[in-house]
PDB file of N, CA and C in Angstrom:
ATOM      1  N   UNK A   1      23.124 143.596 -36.772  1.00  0.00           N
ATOM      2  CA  UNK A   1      23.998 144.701 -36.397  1.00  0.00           C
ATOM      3  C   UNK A   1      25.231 144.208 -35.647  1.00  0.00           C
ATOM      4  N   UNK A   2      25.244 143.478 -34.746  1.00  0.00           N
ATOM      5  CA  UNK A   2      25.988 143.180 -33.505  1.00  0.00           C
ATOM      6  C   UNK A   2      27.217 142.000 -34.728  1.00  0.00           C
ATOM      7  N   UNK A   3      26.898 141.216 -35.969  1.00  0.00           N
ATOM      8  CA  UNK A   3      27.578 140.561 -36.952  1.00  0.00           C
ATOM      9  C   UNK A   3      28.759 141.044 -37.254  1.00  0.00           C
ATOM     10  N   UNK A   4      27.893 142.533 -37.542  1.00  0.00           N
ATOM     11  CA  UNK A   4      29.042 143.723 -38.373  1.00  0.00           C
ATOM     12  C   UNK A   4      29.717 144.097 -37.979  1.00  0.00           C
ATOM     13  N   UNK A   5      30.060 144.141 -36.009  1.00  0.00           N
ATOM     14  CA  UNK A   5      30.585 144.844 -35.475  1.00  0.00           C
ATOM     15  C   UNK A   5      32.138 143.487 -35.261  1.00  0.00           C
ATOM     16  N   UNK A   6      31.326 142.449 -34.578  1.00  0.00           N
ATOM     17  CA  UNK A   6      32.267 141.747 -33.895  1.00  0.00           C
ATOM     18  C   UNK A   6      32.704 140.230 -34.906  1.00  0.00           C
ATOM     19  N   UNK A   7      31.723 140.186 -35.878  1.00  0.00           N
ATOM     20  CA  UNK A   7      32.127 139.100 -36.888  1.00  0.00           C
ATOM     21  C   UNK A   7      30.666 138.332 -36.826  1.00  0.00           C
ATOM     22  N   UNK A   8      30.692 137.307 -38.296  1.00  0.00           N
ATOM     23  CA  UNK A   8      30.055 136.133 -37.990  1.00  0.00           C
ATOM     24  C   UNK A   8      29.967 135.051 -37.137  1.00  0.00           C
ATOM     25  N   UNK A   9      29.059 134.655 -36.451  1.00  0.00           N
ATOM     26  CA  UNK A   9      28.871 134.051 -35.463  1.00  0.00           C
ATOM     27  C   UNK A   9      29.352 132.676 -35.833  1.00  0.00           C
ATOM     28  N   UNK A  10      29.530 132.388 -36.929  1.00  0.00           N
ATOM     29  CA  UNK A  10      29.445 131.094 -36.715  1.00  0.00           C
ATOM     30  C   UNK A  10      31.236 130.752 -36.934  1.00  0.00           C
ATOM     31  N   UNK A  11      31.894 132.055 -36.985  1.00  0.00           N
ATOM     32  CA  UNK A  11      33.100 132.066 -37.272  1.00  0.00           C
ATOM     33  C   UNK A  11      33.738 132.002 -35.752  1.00  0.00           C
ATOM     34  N   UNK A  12      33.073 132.866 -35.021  1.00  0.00           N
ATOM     35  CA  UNK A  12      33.236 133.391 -33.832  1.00  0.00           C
ATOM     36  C   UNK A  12      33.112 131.968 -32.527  1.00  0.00           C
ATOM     37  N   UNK A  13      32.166 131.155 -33.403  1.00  0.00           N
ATOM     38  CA  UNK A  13      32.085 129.871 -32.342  1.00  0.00           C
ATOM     39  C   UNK A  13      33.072 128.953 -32.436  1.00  0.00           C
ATOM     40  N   UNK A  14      33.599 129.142 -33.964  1.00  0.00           N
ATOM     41  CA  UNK A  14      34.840 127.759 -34.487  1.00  0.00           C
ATOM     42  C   UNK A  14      36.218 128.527 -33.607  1.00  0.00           C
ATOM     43  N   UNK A  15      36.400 129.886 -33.497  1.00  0.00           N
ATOM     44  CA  UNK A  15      37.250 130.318 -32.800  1.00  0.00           C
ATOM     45  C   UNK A  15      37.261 130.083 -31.408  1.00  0.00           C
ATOM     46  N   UNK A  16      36.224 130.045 -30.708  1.00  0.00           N
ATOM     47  CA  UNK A  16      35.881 130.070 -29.241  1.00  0.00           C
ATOM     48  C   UNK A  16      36.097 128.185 -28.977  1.00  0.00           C
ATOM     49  N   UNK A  17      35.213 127.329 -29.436  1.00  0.00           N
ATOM     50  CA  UNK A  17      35.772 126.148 -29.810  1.00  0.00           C
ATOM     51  C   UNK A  17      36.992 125.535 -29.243  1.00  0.00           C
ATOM     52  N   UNK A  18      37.886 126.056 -30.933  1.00  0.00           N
ATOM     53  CA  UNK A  18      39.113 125.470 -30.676  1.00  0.00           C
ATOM     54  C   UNK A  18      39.776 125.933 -30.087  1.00  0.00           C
ATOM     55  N   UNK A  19      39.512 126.940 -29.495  1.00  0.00           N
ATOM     56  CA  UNK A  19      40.539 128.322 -28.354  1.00  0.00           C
ATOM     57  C   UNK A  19      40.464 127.190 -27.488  1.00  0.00           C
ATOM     58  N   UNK A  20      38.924 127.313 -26.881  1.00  0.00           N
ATOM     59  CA  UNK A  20      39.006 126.412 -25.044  1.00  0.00           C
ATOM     60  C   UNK A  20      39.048 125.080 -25.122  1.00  0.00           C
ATOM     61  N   UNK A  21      38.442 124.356 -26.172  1.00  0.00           N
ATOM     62  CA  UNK A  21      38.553 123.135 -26.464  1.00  0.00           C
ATOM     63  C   UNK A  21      39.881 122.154 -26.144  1.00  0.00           C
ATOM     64  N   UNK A  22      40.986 122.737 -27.347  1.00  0.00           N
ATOM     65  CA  UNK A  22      42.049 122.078 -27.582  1.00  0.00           C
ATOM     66  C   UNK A  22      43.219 123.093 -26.996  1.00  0.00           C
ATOM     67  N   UNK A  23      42.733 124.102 -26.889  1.00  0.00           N
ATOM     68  CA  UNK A  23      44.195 125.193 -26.696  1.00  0.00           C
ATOM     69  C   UNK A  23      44.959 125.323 -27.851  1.00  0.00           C
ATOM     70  N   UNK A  24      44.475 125.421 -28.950  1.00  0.00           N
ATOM     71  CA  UNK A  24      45.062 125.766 -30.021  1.00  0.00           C
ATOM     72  C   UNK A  24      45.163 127.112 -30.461  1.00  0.00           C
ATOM     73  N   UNK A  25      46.811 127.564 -30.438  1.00  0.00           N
ATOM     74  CA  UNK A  25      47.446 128.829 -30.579  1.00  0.00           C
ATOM     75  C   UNK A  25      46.052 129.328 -31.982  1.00  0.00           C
ATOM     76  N   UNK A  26      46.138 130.716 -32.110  1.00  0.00           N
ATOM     77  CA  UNK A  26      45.839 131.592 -33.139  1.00  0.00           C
ATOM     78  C   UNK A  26      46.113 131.302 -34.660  1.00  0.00           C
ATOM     79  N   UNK A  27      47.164 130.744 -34.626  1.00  0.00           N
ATOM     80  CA  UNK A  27      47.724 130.934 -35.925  1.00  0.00           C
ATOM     81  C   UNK A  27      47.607 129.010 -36.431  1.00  0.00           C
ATOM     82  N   UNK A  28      47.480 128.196 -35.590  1.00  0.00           N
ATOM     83  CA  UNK A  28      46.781 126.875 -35.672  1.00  0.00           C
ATOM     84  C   UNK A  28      45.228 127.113 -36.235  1.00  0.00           C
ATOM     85  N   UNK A  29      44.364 128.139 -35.350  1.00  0.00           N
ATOM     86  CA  UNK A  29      43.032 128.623 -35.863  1.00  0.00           C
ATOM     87  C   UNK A  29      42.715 128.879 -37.247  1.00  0.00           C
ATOM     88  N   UNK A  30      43.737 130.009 -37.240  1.00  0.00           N
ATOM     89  CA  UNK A  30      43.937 130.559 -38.735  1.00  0.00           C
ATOM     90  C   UNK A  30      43.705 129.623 -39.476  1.00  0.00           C
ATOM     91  N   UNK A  31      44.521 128.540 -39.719  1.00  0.00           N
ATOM     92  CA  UNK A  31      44.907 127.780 -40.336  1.00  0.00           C
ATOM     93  C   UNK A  31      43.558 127.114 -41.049  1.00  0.00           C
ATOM     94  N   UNK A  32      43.079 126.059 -39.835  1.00  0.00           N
ATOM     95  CA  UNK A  32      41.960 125.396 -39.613  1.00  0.00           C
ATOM     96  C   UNK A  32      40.873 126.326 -39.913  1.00  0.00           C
ATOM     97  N   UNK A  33      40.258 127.140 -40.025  1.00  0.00           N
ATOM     98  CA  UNK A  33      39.766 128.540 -40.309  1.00  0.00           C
ATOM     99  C   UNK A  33      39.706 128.523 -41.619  1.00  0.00           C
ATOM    100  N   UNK A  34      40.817 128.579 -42.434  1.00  0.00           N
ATOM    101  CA  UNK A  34      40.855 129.020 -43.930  1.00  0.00           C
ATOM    102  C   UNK A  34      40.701 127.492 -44.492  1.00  0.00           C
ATOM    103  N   UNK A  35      41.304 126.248 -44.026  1.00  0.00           N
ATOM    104  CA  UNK A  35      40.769 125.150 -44.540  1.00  0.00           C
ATOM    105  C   UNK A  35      39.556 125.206 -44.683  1.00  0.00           C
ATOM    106  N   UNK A  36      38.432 124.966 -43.335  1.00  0.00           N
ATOM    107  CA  UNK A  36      37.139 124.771 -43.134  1.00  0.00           C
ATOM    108  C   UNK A  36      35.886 125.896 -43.628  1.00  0.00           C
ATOM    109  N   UNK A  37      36.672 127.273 -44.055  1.00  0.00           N
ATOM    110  CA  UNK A  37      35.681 127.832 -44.295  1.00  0.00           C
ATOM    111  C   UNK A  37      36.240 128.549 -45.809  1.00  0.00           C
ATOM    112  N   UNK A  38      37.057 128.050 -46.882  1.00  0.00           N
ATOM    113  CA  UNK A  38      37.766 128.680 -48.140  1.00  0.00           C
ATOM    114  C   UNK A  38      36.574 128.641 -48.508  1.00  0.00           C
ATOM    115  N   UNK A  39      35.401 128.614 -48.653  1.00  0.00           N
ATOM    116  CA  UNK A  39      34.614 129.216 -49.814  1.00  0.00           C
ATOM    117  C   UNK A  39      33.159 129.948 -49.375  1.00  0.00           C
ATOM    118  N   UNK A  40      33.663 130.025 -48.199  1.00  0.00           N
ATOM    119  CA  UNK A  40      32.336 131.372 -47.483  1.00  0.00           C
ATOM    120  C   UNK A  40      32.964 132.542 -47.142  1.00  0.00           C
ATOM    121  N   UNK A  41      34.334 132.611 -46.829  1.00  0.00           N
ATOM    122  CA  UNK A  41      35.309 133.613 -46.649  1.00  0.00           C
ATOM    123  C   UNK A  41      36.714 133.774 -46.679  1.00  0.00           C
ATOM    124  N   UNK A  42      36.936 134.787 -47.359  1.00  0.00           N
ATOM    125  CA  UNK A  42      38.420 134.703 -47.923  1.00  0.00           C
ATOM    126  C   UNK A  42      39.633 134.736 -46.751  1.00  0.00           C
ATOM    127  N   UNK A  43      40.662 134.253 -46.591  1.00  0.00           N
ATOM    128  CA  UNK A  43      41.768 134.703 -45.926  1.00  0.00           C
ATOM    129  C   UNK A  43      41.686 135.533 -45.049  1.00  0.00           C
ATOM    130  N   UNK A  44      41.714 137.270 -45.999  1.00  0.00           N
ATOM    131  CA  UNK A  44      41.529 138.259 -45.096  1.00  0.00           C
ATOM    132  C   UNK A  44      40.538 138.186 -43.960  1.00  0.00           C
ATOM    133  N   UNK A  45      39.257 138.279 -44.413  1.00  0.00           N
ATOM    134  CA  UNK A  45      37.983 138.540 -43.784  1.00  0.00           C
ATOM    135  C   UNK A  45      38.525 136.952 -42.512  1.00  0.00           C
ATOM    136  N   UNK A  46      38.965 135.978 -42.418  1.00  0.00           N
ATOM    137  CA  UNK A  46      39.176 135.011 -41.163  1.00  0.00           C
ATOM    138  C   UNK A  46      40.029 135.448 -40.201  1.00  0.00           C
ATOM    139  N   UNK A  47      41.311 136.571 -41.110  1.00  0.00           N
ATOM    140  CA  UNK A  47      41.900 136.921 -40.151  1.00  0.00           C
ATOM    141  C   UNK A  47      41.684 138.257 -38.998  1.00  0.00           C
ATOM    142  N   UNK A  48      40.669 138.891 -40.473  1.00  0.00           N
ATOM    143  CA  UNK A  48      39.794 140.391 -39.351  1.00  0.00           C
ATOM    144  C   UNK A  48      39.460 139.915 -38.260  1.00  0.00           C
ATOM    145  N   UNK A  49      38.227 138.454 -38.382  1.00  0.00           N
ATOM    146  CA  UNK A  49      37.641 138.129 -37.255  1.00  0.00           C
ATOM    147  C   UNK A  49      38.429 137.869 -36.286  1.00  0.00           C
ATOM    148  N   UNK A  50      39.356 136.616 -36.658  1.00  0.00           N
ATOM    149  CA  UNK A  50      39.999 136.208 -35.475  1.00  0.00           C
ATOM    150  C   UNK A  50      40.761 137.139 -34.421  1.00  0.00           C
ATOM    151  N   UNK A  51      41.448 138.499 -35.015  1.00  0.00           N
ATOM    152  CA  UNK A  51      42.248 139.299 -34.222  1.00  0.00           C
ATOM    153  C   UNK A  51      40.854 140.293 -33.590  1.00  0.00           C
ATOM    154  N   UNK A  52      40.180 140.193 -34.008  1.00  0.00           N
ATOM    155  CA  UNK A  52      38.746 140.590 -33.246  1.00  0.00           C
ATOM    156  C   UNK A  52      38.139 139.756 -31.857  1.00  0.00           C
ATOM    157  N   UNK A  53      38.014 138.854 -32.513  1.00  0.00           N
ATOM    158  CA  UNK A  53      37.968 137.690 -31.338  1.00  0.00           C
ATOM    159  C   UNK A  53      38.773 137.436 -30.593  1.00  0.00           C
ATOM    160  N   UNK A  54      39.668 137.482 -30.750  1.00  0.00           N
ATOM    161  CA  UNK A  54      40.939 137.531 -29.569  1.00  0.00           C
ATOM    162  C   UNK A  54      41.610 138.539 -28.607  1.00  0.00           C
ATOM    163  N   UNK A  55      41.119 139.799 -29.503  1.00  0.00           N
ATOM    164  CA  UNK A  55      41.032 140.868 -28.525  1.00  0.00           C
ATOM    165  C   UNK A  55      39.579 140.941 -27.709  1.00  0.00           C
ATOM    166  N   UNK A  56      38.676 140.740 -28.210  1.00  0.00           N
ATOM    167  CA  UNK A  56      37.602 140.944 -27.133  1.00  0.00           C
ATOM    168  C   UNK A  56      37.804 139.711 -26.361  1.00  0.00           C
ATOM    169  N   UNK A  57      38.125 138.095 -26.653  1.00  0.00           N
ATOM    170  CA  UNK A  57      37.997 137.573 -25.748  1.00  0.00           C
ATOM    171  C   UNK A  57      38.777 138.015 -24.393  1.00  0.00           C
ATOM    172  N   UNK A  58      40.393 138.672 -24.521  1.00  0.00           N
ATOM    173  CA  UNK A  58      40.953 139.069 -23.413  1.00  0.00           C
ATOM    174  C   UNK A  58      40.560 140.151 -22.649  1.00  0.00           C
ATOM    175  N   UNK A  59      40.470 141.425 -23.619  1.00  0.00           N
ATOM    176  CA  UNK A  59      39.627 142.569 -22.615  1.00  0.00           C
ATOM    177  C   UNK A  59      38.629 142.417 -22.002  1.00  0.00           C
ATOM    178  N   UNK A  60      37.700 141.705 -22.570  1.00  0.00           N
ATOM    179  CA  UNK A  60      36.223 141.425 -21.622  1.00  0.00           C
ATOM    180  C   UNK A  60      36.339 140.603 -20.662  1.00  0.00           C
ATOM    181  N   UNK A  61      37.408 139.810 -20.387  1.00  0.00           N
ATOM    182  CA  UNK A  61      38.044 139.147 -19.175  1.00  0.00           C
ATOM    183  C   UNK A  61      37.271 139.354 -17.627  1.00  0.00           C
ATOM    184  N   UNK A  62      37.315 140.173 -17.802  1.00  0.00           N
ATOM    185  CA  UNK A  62      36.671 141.491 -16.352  1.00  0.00           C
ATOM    186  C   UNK A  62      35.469 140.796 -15.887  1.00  0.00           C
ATOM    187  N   UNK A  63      34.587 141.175 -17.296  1.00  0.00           N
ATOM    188  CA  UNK A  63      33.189 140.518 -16.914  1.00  0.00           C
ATOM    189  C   UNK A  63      33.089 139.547 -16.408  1.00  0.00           C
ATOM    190  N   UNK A  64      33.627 138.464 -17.174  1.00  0.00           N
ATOM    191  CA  UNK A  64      33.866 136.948 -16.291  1.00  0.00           C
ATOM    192  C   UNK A  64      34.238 136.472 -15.135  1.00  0.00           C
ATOM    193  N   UNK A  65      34.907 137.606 -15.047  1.00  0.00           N
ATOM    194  CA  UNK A  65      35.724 137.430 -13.563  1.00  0.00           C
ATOM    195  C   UNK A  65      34.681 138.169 -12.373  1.00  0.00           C
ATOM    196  N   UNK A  66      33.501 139.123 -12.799  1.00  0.00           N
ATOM    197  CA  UNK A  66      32.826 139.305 -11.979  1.00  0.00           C
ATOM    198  C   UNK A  66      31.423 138.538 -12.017  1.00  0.00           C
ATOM    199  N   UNK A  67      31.232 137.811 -12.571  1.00  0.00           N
ATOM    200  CA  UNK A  67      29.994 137.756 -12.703  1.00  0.00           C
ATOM    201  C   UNK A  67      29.385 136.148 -11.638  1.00  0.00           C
ATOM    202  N   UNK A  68      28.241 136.170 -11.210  1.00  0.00           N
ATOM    203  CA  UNK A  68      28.197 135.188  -9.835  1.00  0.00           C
ATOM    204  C   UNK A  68      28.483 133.544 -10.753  1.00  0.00           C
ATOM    205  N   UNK A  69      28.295 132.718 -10.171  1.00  0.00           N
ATOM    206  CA  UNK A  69      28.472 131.447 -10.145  1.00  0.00           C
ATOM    207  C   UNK A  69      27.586 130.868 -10.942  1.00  0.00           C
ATOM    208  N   UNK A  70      27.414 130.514 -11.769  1.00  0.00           N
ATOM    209  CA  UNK A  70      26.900 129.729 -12.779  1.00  0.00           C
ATOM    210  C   UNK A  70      26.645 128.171 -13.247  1.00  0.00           C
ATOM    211  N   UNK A  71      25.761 127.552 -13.374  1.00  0.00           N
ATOM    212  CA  UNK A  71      25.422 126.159 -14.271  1.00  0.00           C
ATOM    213  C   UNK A  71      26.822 126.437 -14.936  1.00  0.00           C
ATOM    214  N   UNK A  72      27.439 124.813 -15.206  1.00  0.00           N
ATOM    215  CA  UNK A  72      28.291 124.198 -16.322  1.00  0.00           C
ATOM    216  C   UNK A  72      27.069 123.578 -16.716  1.00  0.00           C
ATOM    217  N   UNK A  73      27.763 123.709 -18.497  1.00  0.00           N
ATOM    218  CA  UNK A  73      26.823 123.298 -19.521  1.00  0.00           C
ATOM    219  C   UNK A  73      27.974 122.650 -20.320  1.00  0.00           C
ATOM    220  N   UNK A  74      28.046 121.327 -20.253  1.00  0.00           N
ATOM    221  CA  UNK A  74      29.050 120.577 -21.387  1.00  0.00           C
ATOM    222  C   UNK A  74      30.188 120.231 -20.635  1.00  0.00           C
ATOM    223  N   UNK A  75      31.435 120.272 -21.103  1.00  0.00           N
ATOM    224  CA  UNK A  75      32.699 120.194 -20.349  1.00  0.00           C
ATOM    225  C   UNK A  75      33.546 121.345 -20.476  1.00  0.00           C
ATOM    226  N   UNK A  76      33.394 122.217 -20.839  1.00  0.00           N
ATOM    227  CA  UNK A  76      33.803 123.635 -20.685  1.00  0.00           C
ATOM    228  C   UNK A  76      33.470 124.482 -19.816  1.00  0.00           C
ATOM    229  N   UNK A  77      33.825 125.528 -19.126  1.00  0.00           N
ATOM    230  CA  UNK A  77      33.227 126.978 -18.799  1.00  0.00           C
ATOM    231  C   UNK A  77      34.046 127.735 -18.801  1.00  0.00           C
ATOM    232  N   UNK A  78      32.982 129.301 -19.467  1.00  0.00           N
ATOM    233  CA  UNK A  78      34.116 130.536 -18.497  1.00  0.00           C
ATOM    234  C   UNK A  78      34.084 130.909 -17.404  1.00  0.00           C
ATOM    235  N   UNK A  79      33.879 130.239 -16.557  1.00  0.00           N
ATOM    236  CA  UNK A  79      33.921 130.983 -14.738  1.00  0.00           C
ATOM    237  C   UNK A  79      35.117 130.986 -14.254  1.00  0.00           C
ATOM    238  N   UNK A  80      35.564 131.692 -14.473  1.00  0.00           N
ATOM    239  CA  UNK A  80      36.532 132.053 -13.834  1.00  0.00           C
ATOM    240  C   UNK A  80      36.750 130.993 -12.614  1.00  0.00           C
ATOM    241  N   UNK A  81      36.276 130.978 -11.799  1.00  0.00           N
ATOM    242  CA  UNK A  81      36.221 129.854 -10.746  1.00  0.00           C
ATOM    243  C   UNK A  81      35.813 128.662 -10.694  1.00  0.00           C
ATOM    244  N   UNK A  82      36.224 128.164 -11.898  1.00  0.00           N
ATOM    245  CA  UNK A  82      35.671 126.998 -12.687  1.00  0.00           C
ATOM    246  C   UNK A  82      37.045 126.420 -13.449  1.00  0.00           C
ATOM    247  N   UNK A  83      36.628 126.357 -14.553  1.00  0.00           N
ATOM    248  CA  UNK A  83      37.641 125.791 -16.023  1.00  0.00           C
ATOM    249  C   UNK A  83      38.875 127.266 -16.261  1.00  0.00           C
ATOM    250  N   UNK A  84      38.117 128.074 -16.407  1.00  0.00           N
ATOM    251  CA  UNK A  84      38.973 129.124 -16.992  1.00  0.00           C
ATOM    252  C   UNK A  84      39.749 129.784 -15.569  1.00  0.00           C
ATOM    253  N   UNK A  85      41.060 129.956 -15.660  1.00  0.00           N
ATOM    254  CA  UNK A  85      41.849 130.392 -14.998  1.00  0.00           C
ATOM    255  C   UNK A  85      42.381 131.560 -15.828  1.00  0.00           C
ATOM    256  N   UNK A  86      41.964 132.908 -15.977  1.00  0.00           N
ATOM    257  CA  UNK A  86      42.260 133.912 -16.608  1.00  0.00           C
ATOM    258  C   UNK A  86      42.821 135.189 -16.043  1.00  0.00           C
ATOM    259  N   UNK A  87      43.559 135.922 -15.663  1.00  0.00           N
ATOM    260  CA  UNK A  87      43.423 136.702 -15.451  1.00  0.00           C
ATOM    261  C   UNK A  87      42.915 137.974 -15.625  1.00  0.00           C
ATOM    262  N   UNK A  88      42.210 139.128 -14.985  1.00  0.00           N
ATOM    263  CA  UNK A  88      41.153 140.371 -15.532  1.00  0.00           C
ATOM    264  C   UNK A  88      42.249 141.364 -16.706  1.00  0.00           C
ATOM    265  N   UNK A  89      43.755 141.311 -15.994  1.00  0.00           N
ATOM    266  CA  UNK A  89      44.192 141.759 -17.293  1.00  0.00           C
ATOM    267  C   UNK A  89      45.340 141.439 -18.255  1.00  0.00           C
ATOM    268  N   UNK A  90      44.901 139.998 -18.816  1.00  0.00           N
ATOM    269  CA  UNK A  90      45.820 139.473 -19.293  1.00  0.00           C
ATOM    270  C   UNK A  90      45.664 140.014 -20.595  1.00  0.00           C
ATOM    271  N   UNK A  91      47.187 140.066 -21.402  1.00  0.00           N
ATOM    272  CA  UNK A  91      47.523 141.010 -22.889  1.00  0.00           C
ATOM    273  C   UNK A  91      46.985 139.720 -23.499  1.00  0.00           C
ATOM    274  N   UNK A  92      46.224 140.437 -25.196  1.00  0.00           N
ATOM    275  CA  UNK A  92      46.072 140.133 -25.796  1.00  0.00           C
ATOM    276  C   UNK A  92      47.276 140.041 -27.071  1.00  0.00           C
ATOM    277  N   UNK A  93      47.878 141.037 -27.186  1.00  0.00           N
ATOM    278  CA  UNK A  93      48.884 141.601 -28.426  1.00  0.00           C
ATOM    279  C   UNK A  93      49.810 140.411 -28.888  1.00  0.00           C
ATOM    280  N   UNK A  94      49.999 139.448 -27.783  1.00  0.00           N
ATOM    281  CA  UNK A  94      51.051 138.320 -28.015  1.00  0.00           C
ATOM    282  C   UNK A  94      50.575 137.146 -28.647  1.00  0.00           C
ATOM    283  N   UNK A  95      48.812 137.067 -28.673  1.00  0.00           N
ATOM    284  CA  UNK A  95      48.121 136.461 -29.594  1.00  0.00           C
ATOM    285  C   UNK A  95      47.854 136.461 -30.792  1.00  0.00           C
ATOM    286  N   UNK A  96      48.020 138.122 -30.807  1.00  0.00           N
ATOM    287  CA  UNK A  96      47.708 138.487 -32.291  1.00  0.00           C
ATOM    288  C   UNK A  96      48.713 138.390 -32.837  1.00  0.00           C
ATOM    289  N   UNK A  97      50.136 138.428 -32.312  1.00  0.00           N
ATOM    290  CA  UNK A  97      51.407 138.484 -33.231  1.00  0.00           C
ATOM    291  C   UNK A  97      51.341 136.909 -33.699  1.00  0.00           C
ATOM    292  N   UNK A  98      51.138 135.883 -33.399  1.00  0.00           N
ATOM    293  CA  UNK A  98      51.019 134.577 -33.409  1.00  0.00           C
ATOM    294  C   UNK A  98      50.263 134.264 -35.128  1.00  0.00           C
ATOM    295  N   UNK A  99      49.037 135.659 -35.411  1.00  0.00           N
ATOM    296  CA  UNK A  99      48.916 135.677 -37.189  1.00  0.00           C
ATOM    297  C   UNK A  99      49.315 136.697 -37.613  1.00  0.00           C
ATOM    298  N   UNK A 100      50.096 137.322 -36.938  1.00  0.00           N
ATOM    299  CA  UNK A 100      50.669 138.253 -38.035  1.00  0.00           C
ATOM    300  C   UNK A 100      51.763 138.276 -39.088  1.00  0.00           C
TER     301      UNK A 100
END
């Protein structure tokens, strides 16, 4: 259920990935996206997800920013008081123009 709503997961991790990983803009994703996945999903359906994923990653911002102190696992995190320096309401819209 939760697939249908917000995308395939495994689409959703190559996005999350190269988002915090490398800092690679949206439309770099895209890109890398339709290379790595041309024959499990078309164009369209990479770009539904990604402007999906990129809006929830910014609105849900909030949560992160409240939530207590946490284990690092790897060389990443979202803690806010950690790796990620985010703000609770930073725009998403300037991301999405980046594949449009």
């Amino acid at each position: 259920m939760t697939e249908s709503l917000v995308g395939p997961y495994v689409l959703h991790d190559f996005f999350l990935y190269h988002f915090l990983r490398y800092g690679a803009s949206p439309k770099k994703i895209y890109y890398i996206a339709c290379k790595t996945f041309d024959k499990k999903f078309s164009k369209e359906e990479i770009k539904k997800w990604l402007e999906i994923f990129i809006k929830r990653f910014f609105t849900q911002q909030f949560k992160r920013n409240s939530m207590p102190d946490g284990p690092k696992v790897g060389t990443i995190s979202l803690s806010p008081r950690g790796d990620l320096r985010m703000p609770s309401d930073a725009e998403f819209e300037i991301w999405i123009k980046d594949i449009k």
